[in-house]
C-alpha atoms as a PDB file:
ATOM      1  CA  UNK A   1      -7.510  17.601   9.590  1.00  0.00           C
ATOM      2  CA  UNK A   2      -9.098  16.821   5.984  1.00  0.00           C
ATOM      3  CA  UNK A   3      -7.432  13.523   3.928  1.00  0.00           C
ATOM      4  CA  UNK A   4      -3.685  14.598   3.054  1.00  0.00           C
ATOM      5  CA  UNK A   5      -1.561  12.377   0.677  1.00  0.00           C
ATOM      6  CA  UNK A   6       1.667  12.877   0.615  1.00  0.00           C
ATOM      7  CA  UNK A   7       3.054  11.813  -2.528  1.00  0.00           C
ATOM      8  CA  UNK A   8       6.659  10.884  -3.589  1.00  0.00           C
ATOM      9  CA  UNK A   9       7.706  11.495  -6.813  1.00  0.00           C
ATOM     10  CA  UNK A  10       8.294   7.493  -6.667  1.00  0.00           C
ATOM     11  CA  UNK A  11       5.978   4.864  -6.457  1.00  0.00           C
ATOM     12  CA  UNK A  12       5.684   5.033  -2.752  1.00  0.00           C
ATOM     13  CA  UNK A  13       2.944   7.216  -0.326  1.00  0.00           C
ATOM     14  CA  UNK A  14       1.371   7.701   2.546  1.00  0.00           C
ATOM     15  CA  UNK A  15      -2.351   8.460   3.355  1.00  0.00           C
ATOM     16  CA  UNK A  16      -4.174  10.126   6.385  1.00  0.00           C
ATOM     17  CA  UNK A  17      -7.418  10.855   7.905  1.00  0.00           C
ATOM     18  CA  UNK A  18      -8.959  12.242  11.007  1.00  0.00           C
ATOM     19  CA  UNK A  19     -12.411  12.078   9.388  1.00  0.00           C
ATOM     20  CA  UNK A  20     -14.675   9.778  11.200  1.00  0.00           C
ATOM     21  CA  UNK A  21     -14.186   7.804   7.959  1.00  0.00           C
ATOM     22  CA  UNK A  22     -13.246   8.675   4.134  1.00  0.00           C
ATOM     23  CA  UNK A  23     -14.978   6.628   1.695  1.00  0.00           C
ATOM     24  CA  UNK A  24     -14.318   6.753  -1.742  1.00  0.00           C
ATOM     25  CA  UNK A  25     -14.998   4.174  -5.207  1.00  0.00           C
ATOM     26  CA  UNK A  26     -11.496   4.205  -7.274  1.00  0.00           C
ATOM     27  CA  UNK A  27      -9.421   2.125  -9.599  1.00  0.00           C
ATOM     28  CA  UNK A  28      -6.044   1.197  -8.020  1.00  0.00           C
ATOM     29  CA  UNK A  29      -3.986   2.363 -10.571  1.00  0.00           C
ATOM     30  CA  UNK A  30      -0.637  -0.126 -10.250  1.00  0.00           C
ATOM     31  CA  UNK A  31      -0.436  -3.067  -8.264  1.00  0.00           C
ATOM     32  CA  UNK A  32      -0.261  -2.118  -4.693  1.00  0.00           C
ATOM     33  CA  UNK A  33       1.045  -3.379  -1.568  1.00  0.00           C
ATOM     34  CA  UNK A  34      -0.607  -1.475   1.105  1.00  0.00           C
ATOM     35  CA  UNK A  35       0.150  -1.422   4.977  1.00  0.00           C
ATOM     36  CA  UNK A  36      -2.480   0.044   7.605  1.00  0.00           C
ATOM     37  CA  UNK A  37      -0.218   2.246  10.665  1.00  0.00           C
ATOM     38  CA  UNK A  38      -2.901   2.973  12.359  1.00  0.00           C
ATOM     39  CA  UNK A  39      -7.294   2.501  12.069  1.00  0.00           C
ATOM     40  CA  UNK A  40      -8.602   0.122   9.397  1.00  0.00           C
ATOM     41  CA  UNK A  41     -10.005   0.141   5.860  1.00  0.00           C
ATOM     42  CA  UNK A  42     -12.683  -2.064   4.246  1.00  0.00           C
ATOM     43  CA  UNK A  43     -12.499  -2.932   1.150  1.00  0.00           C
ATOM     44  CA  UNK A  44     -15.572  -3.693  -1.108  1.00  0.00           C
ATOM     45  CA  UNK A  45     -15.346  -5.143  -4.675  1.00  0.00           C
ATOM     46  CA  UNK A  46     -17.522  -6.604  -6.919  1.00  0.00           C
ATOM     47  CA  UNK A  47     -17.671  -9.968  -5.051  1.00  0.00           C
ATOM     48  CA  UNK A  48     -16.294  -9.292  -1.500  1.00  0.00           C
ATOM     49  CA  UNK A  49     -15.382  -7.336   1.222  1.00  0.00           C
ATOM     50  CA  UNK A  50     -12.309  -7.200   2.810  1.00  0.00           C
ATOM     51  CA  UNK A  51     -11.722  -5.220   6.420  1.00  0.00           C
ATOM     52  CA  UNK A  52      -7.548  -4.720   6.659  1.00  0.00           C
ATOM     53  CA  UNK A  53      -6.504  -3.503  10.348  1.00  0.00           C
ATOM     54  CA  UNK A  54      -3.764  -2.110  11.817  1.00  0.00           C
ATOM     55  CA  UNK A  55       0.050  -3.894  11.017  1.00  0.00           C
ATOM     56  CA  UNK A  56      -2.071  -5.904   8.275  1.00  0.00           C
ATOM     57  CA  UNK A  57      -0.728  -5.796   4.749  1.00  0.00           C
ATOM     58  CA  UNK A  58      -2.874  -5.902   1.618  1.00  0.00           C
ATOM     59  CA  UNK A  59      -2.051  -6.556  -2.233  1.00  0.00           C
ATOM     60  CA  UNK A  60      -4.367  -4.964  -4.631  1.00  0.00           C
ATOM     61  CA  UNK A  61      -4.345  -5.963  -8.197  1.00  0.00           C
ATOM     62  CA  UNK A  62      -3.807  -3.220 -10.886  1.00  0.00           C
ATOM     63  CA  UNK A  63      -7.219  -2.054 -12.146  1.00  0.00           C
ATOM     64  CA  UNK A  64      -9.010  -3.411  -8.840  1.00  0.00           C
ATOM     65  CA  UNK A  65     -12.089  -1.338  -8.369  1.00  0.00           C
ATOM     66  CA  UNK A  66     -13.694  -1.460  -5.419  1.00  0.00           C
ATOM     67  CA  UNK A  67     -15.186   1.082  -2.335  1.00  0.00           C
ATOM     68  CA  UNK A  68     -12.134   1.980   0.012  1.00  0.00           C
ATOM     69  CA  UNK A  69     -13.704   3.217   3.453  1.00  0.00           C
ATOM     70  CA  UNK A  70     -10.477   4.565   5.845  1.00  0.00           C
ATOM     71  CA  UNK A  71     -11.156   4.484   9.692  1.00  0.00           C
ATOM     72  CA  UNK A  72      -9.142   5.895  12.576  1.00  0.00           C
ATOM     73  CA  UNK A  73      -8.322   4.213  15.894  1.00  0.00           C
ATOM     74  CA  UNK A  74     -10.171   5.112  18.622  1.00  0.00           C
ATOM     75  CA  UNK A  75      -6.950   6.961  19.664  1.00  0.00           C
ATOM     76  CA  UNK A  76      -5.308   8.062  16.319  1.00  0.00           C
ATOM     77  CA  UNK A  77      -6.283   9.093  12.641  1.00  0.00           C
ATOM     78  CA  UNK A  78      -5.550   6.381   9.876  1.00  0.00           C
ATOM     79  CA  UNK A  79      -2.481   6.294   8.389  1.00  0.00           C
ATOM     80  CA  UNK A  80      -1.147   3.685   5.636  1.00  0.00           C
ATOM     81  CA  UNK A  81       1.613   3.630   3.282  1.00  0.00           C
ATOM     82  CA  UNK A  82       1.061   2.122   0.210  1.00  0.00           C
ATOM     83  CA  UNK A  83       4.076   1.058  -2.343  1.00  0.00           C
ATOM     84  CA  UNK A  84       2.608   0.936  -6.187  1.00  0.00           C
ATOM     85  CA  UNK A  85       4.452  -1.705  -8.444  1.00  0.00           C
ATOM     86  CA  UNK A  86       4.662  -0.077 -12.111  1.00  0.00           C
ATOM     87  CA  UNK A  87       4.480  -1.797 -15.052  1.00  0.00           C
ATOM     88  CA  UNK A  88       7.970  -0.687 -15.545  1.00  0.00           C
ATOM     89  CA  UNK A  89       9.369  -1.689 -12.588  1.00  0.00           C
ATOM     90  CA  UNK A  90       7.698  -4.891 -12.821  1.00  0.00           C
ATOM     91  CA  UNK A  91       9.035  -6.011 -16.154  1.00  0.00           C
ATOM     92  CA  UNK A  92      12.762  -4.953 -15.072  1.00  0.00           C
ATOM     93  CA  UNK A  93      12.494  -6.458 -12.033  1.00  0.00           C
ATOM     94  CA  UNK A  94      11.227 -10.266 -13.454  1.00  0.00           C
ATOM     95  CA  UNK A  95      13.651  -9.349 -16.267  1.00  0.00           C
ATOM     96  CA  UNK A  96      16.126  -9.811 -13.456  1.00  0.00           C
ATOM     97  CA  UNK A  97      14.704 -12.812 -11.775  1.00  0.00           C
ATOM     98  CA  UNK A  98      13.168 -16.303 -12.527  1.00  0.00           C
ATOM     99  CA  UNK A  99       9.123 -17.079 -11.992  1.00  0.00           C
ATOM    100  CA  UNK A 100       7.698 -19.708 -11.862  1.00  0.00           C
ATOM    101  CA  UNK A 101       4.912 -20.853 -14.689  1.00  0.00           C
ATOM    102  CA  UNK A 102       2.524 -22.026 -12.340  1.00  0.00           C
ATOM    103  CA  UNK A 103       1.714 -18.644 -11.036  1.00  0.00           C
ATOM    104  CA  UNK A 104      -1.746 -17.823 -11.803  1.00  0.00           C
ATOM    105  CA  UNK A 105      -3.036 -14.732 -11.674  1.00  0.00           C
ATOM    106  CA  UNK A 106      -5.415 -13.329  -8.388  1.00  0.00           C
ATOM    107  CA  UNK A 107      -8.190 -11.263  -9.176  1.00  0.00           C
ATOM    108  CA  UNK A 108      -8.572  -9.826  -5.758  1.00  0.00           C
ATOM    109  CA  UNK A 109      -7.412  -8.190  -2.763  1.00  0.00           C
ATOM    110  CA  UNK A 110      -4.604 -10.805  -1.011  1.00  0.00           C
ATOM    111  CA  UNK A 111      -4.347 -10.480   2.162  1.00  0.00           C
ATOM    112  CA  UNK A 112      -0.454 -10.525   3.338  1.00  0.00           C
ATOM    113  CA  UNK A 113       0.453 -13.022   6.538  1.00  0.00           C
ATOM    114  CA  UNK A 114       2.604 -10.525   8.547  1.00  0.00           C
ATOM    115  CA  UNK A 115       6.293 -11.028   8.422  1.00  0.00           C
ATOM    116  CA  UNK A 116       8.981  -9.253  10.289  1.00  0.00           C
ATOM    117  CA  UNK A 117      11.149  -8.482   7.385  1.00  0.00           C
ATOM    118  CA  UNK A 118       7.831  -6.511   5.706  1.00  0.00           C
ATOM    119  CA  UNK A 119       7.227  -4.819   8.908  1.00  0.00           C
ATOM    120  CA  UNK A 120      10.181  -3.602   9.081  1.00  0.00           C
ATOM    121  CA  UNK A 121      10.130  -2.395   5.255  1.00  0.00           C
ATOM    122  CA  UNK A 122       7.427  -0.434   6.204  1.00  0.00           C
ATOM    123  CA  UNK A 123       9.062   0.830   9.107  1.00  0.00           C
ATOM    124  CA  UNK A 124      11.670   1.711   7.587  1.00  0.00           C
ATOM    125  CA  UNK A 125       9.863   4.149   5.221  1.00  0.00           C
ATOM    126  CA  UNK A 126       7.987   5.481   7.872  1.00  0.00           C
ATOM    127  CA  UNK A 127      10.148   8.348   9.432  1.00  0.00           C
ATOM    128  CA  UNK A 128      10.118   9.996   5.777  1.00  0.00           C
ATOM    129  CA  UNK A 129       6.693  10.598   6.517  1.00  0.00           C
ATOM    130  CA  UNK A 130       6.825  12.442   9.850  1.00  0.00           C
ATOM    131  CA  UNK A 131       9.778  14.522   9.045  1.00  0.00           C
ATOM    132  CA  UNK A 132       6.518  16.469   7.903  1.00  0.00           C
ATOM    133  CA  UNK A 133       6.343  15.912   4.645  1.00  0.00           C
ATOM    134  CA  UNK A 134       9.894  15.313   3.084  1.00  0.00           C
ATOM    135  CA  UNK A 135       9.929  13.003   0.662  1.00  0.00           C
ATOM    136  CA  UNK A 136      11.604   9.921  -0.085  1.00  0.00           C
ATOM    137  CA  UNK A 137      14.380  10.425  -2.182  1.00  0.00           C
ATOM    138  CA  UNK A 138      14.243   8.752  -5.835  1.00  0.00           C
ATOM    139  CA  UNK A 139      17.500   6.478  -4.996  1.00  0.00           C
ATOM    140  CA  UNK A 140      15.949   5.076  -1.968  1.00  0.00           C
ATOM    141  CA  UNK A 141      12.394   4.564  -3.042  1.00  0.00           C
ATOM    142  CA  UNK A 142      13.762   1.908  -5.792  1.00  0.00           C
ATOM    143  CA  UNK A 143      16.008   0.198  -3.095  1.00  0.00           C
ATOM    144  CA  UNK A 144      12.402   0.194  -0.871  1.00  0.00           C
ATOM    145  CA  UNK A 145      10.604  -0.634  -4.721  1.00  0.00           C
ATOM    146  CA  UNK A 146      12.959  -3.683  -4.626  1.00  0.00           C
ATOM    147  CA  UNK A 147      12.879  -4.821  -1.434  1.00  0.00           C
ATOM    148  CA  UNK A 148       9.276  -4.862  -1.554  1.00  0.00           C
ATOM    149  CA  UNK A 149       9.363  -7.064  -4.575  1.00  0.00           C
ATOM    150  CA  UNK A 150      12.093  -9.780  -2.710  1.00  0.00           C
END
């Protein structure tokens, strides 16, 4: 099966590949929280390079670019969902809630220490993707949006 996005019309969605691996230079186009289902992905910037595996979670910074290389399991294809954080969405959402002035900005990938409430965030969007290829509706995809931001 070639690489298949499945897009929401939301900020939210999923990626997968059977390929032996998909490599491809981009520009992440929002700030991103990405999970990895299933294989791995390396991540190569300017300055370092990152290798996120399956159940890890990854922040990218908006305007990242950097050499994304997707590899499946030895026993599935990848598959990652990745939850985009728009301008928008960020300004109503810190419009809403305090932050702190000692936050200083990270100009690369973060790796994310695994938590069970962001496991099951992703989890929970999960199923959307393998009723094959329904979408997640508007309403919920800014509950998930927000969550994702708590």
């Amino acid at each position: 099966m070639p690489l298949t996005n499945h897009i929401s019309q939301t900020d939210i969605f999923f990626s997968c590949t059977e390929k032996s691996y998909t490599s491809v230079e981009n520009t992440v186009p929002e700030h991103a929280l990405v999970y990895i289902y299933s294989g791995s992905m390396t991540i190569r910037d300017a300055d370092k390079t990152y290798t996120v595996s399956e159940g890890e979670t990854v922040l990218f910074y908006k305007n990242m670019l950097a050499k994304f290389t997707k590899y499946p399991s030895a026993t599935s294809e990848f598959r990652s969902i990745s939850i985009l954080f728009s301008q928008p969405t960020l300004q109503k959402f810190y419009s809403l809630n305090k932050v702190s002035n000692n936050i200083k900005p990270l100009w690369q990938a973060k790796l994310i220490s695994k938590h069970p409430l962001l496991i099951s965030l992703f989890n929970s969007i999960l199923p959307y993707n393998e009723l094959h290829g329904d979408k997640l509706p508007p309403h919920l995809s800014e509950i998930k949006l927000q969550e994702a931001l708590t």
